[in-house]
PDB file of N, CA and C in Angstrom:
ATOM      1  N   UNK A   1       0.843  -1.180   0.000  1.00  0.00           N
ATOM      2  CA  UNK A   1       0.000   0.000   0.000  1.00  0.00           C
ATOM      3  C   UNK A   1       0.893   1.250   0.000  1.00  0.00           C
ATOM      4  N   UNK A   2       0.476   2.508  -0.792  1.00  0.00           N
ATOM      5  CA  UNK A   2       1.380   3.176  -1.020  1.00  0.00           C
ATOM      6  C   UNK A   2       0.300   4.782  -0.568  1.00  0.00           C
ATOM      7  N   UNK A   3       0.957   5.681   0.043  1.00  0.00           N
ATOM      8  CA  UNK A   3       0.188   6.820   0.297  1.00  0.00           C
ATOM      9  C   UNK A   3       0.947   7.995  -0.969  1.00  0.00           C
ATOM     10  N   UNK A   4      -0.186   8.005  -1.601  1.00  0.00           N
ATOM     11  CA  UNK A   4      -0.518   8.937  -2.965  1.00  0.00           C
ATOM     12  C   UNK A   4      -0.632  10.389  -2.484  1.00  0.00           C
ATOM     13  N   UNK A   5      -0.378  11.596  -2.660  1.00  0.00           N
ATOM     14  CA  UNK A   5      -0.706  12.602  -2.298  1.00  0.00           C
ATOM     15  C   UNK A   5      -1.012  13.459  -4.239  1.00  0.00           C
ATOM     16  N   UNK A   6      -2.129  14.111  -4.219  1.00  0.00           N
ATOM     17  CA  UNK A   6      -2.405  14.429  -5.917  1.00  0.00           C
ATOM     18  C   UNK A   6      -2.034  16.025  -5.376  1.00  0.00           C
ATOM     19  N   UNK A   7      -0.944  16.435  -6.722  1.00  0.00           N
ATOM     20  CA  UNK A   7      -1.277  18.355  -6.575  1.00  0.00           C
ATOM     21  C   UNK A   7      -1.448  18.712  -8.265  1.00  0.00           C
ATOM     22  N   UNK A   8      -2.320  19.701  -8.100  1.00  0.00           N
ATOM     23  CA  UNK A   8      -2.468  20.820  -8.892  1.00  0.00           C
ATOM     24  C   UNK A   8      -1.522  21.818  -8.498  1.00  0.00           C
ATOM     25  N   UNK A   9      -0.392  21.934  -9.474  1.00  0.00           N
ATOM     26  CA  UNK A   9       0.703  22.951  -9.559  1.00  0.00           C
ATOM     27  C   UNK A   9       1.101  22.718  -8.397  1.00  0.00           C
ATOM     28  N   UNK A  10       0.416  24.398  -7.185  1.00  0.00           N
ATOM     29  CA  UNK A  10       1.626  23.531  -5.530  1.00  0.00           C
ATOM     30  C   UNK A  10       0.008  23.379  -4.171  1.00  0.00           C
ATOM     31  N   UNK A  11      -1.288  22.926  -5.022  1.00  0.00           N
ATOM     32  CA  UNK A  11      -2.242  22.925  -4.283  1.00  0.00           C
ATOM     33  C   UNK A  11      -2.363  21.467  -4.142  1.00  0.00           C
ATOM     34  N   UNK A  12      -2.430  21.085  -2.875  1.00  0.00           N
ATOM     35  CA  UNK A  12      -3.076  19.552  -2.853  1.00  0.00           C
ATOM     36  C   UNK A  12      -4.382  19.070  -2.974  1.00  0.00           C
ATOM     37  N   UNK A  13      -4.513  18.449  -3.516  1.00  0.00           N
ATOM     38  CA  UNK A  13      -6.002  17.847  -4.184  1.00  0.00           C
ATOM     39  C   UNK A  13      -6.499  17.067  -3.293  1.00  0.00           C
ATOM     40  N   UNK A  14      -6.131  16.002  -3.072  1.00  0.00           N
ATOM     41  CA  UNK A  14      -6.377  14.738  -2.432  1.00  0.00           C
ATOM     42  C   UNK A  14      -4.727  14.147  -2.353  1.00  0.00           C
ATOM     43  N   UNK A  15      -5.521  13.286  -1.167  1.00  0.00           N
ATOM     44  CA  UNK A  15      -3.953  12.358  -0.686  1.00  0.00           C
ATOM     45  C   UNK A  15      -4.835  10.864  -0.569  1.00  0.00           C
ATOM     46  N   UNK A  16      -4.507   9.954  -0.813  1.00  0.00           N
ATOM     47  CA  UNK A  16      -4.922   8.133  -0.693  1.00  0.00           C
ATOM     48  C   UNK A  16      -4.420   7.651  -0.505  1.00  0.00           C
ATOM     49  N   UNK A  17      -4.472   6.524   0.029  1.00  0.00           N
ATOM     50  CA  UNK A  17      -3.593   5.199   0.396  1.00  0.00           C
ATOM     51  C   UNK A  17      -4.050   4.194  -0.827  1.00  0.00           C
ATOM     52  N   UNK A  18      -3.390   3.928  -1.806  1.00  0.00           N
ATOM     53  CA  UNK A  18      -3.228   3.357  -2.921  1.00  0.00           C
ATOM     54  C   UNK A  18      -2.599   1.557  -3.301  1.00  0.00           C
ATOM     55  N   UNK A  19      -3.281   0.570  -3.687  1.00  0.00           N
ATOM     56  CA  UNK A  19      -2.288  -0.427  -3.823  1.00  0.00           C
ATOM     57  C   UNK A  19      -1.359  -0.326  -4.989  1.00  0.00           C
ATOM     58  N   UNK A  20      -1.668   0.664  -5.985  1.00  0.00           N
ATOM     59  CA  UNK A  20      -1.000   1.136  -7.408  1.00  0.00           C
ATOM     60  C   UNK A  20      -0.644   2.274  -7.109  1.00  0.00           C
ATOM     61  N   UNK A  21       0.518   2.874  -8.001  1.00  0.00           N
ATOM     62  CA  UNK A  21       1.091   4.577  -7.641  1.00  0.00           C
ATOM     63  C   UNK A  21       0.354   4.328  -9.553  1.00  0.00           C
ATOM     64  N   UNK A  22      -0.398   5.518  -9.788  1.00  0.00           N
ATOM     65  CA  UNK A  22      -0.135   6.388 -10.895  1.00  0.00           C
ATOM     66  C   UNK A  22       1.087   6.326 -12.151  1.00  0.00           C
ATOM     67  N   UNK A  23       0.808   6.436 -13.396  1.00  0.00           N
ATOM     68  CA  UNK A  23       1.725   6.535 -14.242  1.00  0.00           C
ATOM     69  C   UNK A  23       1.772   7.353 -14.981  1.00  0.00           C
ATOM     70  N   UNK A  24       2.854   8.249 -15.620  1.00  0.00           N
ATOM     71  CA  UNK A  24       2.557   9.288 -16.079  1.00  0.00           C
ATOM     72  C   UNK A  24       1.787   8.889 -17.178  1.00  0.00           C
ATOM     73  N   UNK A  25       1.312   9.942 -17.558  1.00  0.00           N
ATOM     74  CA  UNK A  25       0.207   9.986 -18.839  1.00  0.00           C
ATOM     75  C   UNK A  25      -0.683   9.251 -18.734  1.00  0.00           C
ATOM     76  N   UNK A  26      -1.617   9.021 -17.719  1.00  0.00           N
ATOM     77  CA  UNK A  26      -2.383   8.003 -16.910  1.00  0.00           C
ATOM     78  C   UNK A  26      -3.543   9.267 -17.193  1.00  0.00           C
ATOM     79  N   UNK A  27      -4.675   8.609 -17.571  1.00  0.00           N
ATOM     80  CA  UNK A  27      -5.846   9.760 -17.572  1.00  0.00           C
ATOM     81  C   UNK A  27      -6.435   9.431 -15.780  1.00  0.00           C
ATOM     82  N   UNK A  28      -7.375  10.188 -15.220  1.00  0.00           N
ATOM     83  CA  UNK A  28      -7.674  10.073 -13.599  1.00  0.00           C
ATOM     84  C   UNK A  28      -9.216  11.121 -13.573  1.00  0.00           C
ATOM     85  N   UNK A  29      -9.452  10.606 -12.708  1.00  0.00           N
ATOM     86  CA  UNK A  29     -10.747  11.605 -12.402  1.00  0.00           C
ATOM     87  C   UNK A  29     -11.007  12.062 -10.828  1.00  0.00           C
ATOM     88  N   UNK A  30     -10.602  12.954 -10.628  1.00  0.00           N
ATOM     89  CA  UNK A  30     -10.206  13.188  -9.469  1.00  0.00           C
ATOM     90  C   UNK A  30     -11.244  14.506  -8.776  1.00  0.00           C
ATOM     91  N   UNK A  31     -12.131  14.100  -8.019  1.00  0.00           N
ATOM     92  CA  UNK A  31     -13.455  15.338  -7.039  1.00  0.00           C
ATOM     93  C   UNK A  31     -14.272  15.770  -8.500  1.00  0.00           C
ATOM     94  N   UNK A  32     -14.487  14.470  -9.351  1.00  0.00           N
ATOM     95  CA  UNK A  32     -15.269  14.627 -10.160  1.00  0.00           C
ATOM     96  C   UNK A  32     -14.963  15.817 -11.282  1.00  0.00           C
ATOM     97  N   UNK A  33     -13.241  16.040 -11.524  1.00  0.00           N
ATOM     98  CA  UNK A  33     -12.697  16.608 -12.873  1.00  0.00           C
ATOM     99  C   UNK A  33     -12.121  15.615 -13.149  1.00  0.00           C
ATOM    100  N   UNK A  34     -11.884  15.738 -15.020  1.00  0.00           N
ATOM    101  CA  UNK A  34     -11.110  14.451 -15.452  1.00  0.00           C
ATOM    102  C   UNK A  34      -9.553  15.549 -15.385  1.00  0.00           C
ATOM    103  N   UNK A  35      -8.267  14.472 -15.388  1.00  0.00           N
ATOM    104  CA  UNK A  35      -6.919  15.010 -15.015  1.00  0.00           C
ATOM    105  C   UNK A  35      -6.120  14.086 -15.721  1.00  0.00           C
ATOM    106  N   UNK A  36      -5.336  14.372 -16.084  1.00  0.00           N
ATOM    107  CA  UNK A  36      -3.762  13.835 -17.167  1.00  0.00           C
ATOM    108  C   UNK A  36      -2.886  13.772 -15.819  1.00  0.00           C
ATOM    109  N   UNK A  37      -1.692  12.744 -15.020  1.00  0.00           N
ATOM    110  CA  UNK A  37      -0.581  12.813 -14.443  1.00  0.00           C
ATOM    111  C   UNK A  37       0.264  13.230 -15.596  1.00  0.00           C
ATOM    112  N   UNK A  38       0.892  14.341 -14.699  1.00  0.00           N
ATOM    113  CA  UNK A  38       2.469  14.904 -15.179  1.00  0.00           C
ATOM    114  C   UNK A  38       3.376  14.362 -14.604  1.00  0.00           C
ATOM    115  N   UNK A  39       3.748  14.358 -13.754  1.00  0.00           N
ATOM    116  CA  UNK A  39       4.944  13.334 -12.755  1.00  0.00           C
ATOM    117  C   UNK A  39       4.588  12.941 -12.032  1.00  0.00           C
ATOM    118  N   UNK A  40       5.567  12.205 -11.303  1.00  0.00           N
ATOM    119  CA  UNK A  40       5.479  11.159 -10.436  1.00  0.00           C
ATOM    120  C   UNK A  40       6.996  11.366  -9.777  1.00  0.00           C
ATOM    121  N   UNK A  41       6.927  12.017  -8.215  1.00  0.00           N
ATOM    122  CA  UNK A  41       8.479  11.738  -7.410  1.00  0.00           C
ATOM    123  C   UNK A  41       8.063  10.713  -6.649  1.00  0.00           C
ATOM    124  N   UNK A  42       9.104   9.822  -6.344  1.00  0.00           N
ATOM    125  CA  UNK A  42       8.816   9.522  -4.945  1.00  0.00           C
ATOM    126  C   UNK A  42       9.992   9.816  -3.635  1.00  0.00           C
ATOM    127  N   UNK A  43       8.799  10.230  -2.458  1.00  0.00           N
ATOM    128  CA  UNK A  43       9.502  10.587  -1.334  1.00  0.00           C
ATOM    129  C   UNK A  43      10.268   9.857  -0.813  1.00  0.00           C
ATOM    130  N   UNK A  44       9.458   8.695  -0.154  1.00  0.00           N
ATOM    131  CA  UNK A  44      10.397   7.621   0.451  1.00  0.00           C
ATOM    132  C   UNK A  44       9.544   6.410  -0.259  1.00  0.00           C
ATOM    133  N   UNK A  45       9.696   5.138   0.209  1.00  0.00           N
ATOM    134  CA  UNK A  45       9.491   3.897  -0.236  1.00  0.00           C
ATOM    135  C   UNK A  45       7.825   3.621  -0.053  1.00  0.00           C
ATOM    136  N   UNK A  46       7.233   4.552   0.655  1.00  0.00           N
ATOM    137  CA  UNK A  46       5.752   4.346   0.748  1.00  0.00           C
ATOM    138  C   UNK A  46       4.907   5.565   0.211  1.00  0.00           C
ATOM    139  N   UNK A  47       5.828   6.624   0.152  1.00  0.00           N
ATOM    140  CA  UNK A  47       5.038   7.891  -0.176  1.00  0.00           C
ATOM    141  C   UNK A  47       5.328   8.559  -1.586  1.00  0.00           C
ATOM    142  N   UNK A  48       4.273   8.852  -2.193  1.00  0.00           N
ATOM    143  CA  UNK A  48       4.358   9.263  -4.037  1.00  0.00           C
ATOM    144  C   UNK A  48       3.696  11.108  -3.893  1.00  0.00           C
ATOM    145  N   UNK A  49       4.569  11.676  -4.358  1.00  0.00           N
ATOM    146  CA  UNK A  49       3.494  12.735  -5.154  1.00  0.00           C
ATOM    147  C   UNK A  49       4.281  12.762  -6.505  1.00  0.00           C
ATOM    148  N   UNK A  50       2.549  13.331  -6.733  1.00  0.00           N
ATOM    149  CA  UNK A  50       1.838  13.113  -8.261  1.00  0.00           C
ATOM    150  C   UNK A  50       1.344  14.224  -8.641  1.00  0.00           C
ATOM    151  N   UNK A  51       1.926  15.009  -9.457  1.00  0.00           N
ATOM    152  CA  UNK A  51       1.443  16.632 -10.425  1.00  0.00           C
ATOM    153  C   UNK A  51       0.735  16.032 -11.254  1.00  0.00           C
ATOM    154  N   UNK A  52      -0.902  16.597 -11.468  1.00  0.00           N
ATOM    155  CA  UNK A  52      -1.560  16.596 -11.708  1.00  0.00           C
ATOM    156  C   UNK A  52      -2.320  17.818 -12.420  1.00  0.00           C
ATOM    157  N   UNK A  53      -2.660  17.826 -13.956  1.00  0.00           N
ATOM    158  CA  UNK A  53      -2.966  18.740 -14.885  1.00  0.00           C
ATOM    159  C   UNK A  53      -3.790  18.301 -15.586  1.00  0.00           C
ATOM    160  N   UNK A  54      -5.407  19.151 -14.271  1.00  0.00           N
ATOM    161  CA  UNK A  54      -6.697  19.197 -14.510  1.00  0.00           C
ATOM    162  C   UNK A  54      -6.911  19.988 -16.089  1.00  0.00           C
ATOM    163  N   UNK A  55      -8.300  19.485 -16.111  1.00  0.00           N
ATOM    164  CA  UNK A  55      -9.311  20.150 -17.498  1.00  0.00           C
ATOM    165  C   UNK A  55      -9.990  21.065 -16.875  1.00  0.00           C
ATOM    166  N   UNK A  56      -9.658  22.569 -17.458  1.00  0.00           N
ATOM    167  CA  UNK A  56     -10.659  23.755 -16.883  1.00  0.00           C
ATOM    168  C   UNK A  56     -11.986  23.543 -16.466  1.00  0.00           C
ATOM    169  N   UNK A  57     -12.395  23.995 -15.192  1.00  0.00           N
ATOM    170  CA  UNK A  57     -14.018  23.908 -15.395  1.00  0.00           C
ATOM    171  C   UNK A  57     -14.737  24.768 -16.190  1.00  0.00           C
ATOM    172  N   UNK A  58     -16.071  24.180 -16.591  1.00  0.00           N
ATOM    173  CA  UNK A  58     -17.144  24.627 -17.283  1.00  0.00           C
ATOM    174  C   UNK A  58     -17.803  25.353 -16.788  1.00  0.00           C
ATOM    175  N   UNK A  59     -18.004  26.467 -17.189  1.00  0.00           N
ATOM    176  CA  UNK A  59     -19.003  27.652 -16.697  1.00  0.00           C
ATOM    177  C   UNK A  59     -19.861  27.553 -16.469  1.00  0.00           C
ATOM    178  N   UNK A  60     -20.741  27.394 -15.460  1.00  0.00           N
ATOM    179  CA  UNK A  60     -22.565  26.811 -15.814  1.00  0.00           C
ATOM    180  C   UNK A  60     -23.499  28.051 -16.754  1.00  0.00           C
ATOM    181  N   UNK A  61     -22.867  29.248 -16.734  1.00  0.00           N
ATOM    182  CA  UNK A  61     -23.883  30.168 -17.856  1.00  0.00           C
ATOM    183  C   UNK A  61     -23.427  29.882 -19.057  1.00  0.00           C
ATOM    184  N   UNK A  62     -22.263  29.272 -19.214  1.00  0.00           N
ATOM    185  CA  UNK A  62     -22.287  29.163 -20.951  1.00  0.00           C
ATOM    186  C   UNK A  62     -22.590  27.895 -21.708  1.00  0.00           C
ATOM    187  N   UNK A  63     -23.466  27.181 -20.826  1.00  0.00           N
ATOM    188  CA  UNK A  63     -24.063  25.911 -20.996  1.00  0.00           C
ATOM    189  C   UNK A  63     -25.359  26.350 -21.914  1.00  0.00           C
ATOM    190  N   UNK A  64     -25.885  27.294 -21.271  1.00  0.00           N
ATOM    191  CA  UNK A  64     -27.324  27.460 -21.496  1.00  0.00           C
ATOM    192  C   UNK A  64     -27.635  28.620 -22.574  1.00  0.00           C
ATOM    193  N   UNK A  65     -28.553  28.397 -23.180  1.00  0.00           N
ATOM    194  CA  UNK A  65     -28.691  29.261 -24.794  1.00  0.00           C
ATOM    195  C   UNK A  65     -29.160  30.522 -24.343  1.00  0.00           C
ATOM    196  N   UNK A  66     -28.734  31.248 -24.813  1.00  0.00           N
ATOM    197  CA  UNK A  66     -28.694  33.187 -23.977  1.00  0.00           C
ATOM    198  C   UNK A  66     -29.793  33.135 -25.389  1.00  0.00           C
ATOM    199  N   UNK A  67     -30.459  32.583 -26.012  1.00  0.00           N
ATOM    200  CA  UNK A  67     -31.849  33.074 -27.226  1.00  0.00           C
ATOM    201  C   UNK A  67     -32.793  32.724 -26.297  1.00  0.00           C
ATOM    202  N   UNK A  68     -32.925  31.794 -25.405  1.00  0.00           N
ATOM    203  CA  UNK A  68     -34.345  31.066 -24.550  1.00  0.00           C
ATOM    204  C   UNK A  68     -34.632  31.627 -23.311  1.00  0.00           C
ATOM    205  N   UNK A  69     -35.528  32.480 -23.193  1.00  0.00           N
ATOM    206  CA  UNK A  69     -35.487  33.219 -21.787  1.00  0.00           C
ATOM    207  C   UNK A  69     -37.190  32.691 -21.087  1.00  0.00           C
ATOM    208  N   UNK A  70     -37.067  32.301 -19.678  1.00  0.00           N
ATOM    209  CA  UNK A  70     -38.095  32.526 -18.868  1.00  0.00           C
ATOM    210  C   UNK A  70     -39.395  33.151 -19.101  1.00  0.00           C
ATOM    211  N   UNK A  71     -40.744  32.160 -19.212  1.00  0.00           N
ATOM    212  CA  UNK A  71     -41.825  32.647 -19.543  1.00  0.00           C
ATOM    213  C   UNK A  71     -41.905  33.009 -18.285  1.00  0.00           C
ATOM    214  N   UNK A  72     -43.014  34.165 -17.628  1.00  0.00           N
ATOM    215  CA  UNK A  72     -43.582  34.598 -16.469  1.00  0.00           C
ATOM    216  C   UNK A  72     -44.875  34.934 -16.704  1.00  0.00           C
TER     217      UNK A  72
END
C-alpha cells in the first residue's frame, strides 16, 4: 500500500492510500474533474506525489442558450 498525495501545480487535491502509484500519462478523475498525471516523485518507499494537470471547469452560464429566456 502506497500513500498517494495528488497536486495541482503547488495545491493539494487529495492524498490516498493506494495499492497502485499512478503513471505518467495516466488519464484520472479526481473530485469529479477528469486530469492527465504529469509526474510522479517519490519521497520515500511508501510515499508518491503526483502533479496533476486538470481540465478547466465549465461555466454553468455558458451551458445554457442566452436566445431562450423565462416565460412569467
Amino acid at each position: 500500500m502506497f500513500v498517494v498525495h495528488f497536486y495541482d501545480h503547488k495545491n493539494e487535491l487529495l492524498n490516498q492510500l493506494l495499492q497502485r502509484v499512478p503513471e505518467v500519462g495516466e488519464n484520472l478523475k479526481l473530485k469529479g474533474r477528469k486530469g492527465k498525471v504529469a509526474s510522479v516523485m517519490a519521497v520515500d518507499e511508501k510515499t508518491y506525489h503526483v502533479q496533476v494537470t486538470l481540465e478547466p471547469k465549465a461555466k454553468p452560464g455558458a451551458a445554457a442558450d442566452p436566445g431562450k429566456k423565462k416565460k412569467k
